[in-house]
N, C-alpha and C. Protein backbone atom coordinates (compact mmCIF):
# COMPACT_ATOMS: atom_id res chain seq x y z
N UNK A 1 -8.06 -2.49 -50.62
CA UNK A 1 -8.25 -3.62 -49.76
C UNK A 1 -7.41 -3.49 -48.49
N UNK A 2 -6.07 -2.83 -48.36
CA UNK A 2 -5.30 -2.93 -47.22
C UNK A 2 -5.67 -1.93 -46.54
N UNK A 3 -6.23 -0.51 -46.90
CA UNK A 3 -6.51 0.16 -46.55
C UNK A 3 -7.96 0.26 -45.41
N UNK A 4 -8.98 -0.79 -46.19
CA UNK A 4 -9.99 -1.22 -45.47
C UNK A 4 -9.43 -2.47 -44.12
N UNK A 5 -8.73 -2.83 -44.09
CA UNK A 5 -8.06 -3.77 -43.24
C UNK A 5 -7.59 -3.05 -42.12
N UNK A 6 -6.52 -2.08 -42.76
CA UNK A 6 -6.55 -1.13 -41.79
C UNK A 6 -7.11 -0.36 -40.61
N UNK A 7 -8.32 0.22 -41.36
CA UNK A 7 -9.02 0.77 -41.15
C UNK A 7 -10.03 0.14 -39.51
N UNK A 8 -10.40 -0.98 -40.25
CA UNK A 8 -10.99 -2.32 -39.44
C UNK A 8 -10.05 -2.45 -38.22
N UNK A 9 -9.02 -2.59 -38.47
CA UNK A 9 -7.70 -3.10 -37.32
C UNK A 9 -8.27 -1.68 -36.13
N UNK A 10 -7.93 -0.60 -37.09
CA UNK A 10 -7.59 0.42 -35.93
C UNK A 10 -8.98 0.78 -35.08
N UNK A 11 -10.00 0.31 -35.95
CA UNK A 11 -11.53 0.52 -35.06
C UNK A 11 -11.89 -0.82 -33.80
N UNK A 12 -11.30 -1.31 -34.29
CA UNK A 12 -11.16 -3.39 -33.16
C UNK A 12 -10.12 -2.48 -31.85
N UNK A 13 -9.06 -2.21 -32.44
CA UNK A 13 -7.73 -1.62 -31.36
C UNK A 13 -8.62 -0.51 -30.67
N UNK A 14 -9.13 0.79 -31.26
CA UNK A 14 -9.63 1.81 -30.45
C UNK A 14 -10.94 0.62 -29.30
N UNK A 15 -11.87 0.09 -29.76
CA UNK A 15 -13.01 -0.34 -28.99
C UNK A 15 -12.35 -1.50 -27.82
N UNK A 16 -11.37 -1.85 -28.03
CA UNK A 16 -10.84 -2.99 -26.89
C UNK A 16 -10.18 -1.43 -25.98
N UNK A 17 -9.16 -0.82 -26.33
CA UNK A 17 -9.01 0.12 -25.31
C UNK A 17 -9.96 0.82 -24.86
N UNK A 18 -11.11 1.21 -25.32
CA UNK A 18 -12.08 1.60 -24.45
C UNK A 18 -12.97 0.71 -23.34
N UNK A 19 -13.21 -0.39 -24.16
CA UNK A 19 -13.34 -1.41 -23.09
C UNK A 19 -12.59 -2.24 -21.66
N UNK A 20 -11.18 -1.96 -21.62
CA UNK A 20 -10.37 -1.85 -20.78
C UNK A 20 -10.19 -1.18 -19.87
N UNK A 21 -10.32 -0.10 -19.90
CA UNK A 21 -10.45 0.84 -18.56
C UNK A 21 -11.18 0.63 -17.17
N UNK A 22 -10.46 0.42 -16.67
CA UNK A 22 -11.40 0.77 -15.30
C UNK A 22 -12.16 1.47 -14.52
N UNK A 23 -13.14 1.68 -13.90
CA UNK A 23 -13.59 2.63 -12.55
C UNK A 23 -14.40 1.94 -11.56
N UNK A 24 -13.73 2.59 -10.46
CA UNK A 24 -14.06 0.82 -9.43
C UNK A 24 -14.56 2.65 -8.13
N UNK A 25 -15.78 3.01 -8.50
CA UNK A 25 -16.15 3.79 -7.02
C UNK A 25 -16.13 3.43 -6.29
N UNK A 26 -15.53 4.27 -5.02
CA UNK A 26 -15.56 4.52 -3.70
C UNK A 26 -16.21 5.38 -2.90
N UNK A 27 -16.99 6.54 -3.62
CA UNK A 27 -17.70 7.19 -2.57
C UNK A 27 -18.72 8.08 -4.09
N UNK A 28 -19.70 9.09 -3.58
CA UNK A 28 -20.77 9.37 -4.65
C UNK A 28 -19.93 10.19 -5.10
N UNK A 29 -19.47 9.96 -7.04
CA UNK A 29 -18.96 10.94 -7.93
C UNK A 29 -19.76 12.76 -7.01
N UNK A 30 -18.96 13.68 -7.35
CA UNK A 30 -19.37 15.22 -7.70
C UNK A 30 -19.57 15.33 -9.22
N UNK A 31 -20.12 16.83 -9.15
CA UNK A 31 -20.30 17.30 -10.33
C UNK A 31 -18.94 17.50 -11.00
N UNK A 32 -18.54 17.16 -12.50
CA UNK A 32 -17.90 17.46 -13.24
C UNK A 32 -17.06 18.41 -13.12
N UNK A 33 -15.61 18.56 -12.71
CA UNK A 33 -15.05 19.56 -12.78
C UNK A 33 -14.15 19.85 -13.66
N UNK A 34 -13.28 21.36 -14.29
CA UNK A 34 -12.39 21.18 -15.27
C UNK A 34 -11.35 20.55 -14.84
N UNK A 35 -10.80 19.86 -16.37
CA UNK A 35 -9.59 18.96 -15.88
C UNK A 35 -8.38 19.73 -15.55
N UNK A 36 -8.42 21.13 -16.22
CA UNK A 36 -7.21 21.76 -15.31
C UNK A 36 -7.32 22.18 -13.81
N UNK A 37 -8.55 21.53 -12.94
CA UNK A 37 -8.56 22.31 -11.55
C UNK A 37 -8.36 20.63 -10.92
N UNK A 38 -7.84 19.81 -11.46
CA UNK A 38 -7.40 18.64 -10.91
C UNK A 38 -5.86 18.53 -11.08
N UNK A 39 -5.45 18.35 -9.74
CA UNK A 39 -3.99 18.08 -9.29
C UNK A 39 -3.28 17.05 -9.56
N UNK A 40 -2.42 16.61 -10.52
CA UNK A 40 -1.57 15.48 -10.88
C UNK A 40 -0.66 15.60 -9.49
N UNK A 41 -1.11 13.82 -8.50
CA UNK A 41 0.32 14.18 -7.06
C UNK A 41 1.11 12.65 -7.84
N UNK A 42 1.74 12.80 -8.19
CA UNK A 42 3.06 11.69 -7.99
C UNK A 42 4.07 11.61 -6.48
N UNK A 43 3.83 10.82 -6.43
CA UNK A 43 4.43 10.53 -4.72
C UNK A 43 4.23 11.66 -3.90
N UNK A 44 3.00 11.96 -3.38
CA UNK A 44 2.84 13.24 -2.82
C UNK A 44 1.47 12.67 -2.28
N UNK A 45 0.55 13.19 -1.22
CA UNK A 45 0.20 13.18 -0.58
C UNK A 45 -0.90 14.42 -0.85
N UNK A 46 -2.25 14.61 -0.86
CA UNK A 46 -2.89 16.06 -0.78
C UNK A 46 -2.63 16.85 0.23
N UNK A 47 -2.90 17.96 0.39
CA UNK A 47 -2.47 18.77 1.77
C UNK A 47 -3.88 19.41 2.38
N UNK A 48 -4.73 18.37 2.58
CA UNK A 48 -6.08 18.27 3.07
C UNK A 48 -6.47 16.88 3.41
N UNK A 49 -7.37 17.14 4.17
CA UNK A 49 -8.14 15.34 4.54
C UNK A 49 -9.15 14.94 3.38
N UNK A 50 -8.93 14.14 2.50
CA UNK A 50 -9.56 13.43 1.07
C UNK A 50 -10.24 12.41 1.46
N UNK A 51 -11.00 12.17 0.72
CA UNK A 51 -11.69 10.90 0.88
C UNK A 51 -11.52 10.05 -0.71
N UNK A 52 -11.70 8.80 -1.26
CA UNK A 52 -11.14 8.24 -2.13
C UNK A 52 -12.46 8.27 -3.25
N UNK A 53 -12.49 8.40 -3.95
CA UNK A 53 -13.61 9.05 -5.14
C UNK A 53 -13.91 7.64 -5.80
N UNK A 54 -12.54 7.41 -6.28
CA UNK A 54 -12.34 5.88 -7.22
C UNK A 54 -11.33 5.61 -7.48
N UNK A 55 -11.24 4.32 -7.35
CA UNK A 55 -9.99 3.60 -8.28
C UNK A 55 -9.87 3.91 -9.53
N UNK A 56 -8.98 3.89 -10.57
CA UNK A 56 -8.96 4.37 -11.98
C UNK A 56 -7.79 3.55 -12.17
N UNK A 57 -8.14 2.28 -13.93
CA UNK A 57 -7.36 1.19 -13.69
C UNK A 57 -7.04 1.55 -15.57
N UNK A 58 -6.12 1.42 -16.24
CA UNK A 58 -5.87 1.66 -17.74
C UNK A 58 -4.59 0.77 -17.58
N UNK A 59 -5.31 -0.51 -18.60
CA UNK A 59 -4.31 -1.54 -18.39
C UNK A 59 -3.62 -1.84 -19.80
N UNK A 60 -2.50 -1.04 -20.07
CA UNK A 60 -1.81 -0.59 -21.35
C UNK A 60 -2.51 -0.50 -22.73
N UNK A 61 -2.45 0.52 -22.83
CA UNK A 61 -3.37 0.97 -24.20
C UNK A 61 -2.84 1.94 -24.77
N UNK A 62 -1.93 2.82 -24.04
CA UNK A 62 -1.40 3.78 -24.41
C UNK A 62 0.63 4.28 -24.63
N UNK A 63 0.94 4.74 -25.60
CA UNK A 63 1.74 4.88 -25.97
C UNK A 63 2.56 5.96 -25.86
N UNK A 64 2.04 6.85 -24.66
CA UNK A 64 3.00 8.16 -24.33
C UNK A 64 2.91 8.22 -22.48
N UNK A 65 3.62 8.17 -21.53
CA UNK A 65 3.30 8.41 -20.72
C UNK A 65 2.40 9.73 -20.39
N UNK A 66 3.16 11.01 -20.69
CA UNK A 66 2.10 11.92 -20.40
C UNK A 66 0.66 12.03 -21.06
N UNK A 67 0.44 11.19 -21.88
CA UNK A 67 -0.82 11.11 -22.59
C UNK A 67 -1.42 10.08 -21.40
N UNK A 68 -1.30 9.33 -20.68
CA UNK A 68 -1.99 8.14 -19.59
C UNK A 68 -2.29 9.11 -18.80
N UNK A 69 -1.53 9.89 -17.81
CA UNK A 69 -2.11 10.70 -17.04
C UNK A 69 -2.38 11.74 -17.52
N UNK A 70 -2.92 12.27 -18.80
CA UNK A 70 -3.95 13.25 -19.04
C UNK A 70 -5.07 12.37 -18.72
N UNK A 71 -5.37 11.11 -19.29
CA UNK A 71 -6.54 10.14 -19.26
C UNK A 71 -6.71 10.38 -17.32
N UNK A 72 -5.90 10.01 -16.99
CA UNK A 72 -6.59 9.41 -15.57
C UNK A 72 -6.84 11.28 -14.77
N UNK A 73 -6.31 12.31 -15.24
CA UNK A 73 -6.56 13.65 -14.93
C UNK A 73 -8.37 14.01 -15.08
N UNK A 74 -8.54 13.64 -17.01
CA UNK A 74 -9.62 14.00 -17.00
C UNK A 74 -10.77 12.98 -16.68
N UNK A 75 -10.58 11.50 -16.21
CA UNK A 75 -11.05 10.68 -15.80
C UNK A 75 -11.62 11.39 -14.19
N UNK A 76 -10.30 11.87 -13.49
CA UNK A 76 -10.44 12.18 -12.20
C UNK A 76 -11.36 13.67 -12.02
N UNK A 77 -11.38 14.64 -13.50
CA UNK A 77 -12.09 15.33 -13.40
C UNK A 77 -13.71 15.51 -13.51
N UNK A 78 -13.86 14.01 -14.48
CA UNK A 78 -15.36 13.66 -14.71
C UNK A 78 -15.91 13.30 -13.47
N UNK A 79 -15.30 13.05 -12.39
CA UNK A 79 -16.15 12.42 -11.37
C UNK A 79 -15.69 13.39 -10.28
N UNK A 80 -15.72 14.72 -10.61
CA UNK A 80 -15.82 15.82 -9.41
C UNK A 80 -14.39 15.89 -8.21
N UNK A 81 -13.60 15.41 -8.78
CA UNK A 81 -12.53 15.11 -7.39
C UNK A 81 -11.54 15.98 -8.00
N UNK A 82 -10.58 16.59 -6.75
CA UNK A 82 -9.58 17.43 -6.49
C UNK A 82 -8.57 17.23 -7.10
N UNK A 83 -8.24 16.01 -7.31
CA UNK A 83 -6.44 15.10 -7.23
C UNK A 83 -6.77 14.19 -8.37
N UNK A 84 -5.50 13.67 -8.85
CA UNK A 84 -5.47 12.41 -9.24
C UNK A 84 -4.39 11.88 -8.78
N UNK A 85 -4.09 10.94 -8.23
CA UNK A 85 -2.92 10.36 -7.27
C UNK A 85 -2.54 9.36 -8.05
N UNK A 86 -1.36 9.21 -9.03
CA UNK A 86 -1.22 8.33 -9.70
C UNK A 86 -0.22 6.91 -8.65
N UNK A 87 -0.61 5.81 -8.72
CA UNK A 87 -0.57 4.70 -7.95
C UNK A 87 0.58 3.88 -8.37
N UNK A 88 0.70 3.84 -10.01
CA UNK A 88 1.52 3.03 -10.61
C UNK A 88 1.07 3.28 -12.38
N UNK A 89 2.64 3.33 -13.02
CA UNK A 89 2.91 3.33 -14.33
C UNK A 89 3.97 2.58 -14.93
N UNK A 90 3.54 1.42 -15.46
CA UNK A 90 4.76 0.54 -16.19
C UNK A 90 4.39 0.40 -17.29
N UNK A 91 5.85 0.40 -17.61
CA UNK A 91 6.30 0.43 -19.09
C UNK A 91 6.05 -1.17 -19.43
N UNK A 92 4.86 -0.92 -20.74
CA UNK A 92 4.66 -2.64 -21.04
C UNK A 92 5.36 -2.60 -22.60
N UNK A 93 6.92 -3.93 -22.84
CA UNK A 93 7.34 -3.94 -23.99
C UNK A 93 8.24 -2.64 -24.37
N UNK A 94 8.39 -2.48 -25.41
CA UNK A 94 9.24 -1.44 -25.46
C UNK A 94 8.24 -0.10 -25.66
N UNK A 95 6.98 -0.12 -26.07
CA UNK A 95 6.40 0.94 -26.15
C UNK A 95 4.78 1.21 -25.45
N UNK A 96 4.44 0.72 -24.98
CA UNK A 96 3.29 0.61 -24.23
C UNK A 96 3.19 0.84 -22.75
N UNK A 97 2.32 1.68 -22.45
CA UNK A 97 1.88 1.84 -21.17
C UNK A 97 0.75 1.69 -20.13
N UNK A 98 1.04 1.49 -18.98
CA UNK A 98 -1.03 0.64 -18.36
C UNK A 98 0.07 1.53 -16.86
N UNK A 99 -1.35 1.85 -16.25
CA UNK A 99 -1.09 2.24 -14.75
C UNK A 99 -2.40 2.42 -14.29
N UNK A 100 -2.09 2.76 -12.77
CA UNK A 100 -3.55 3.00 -12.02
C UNK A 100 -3.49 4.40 -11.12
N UNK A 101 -4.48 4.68 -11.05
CA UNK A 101 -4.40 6.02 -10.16
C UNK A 101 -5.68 6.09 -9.14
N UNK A 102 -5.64 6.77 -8.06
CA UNK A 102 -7.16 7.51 -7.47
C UNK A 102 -7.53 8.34 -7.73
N UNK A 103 -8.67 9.02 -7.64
CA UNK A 103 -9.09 10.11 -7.90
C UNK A 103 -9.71 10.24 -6.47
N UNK A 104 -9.17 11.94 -5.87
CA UNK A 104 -9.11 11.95 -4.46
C UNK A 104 -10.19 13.38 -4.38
N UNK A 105 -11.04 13.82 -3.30
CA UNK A 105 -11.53 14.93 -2.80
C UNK A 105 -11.43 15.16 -1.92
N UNK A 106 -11.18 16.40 -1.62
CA UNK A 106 -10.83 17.11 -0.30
C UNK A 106 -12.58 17.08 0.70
N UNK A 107 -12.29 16.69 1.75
CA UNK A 107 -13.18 16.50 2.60
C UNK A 107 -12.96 17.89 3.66
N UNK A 108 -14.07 18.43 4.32
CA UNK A 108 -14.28 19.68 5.16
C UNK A 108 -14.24 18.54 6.98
């Protein structure tokens, strides 16, 4: 019986964090790129003229910082862009985390 409770809890917890996320476009996604050819900039700037892909909003769901910006990396990689420019990361409580990022492409 606790086990099924469990079980229940952690499938309610996974489907609200998926439902939480954000993506608020700004210009037409690209094709899919790998998430290792996307640039994590923390206070940095690209070193090209970008244009803004999307907002990307994860409003605490997660429990490791570097696990949030893998999310908003391969978030930023599903929708074809260069960068992920992380915007903001706070610590919610003693163990929880929510932040926002862009996902940026280099413009010619």
């Amino acid at each position: 019986m606790a086990l099924r409770f469990i079980a229940i809890l952690l499938q309610l917890l996974l489907l609200a964090s998926c439902s939480q996320q954000g993506v608020i476009l700004q210009a037409d996604p690209g094709s899919a790129v790998a998430e290792e050819q996307v640039k994590v900039l923390l206070n940095e700037r690209p070193a090209c003229n970008y244009e803004v892909v999307a907002w990307l909003e994860i409003p605490g769901t997660f429990y490791d910082r570097s696990r949030l910006i893998g999310v908003f990396r391969s978030k930023a990689a599903n929708l074809g862009a260069d960068f992920v420019e992380i915007t903001s990361l706070q610590k919610i409580g003693a163990i929880e985390y929510k932040g926002t990022a862009r996902a940026l492409r280099c413009v010619i």
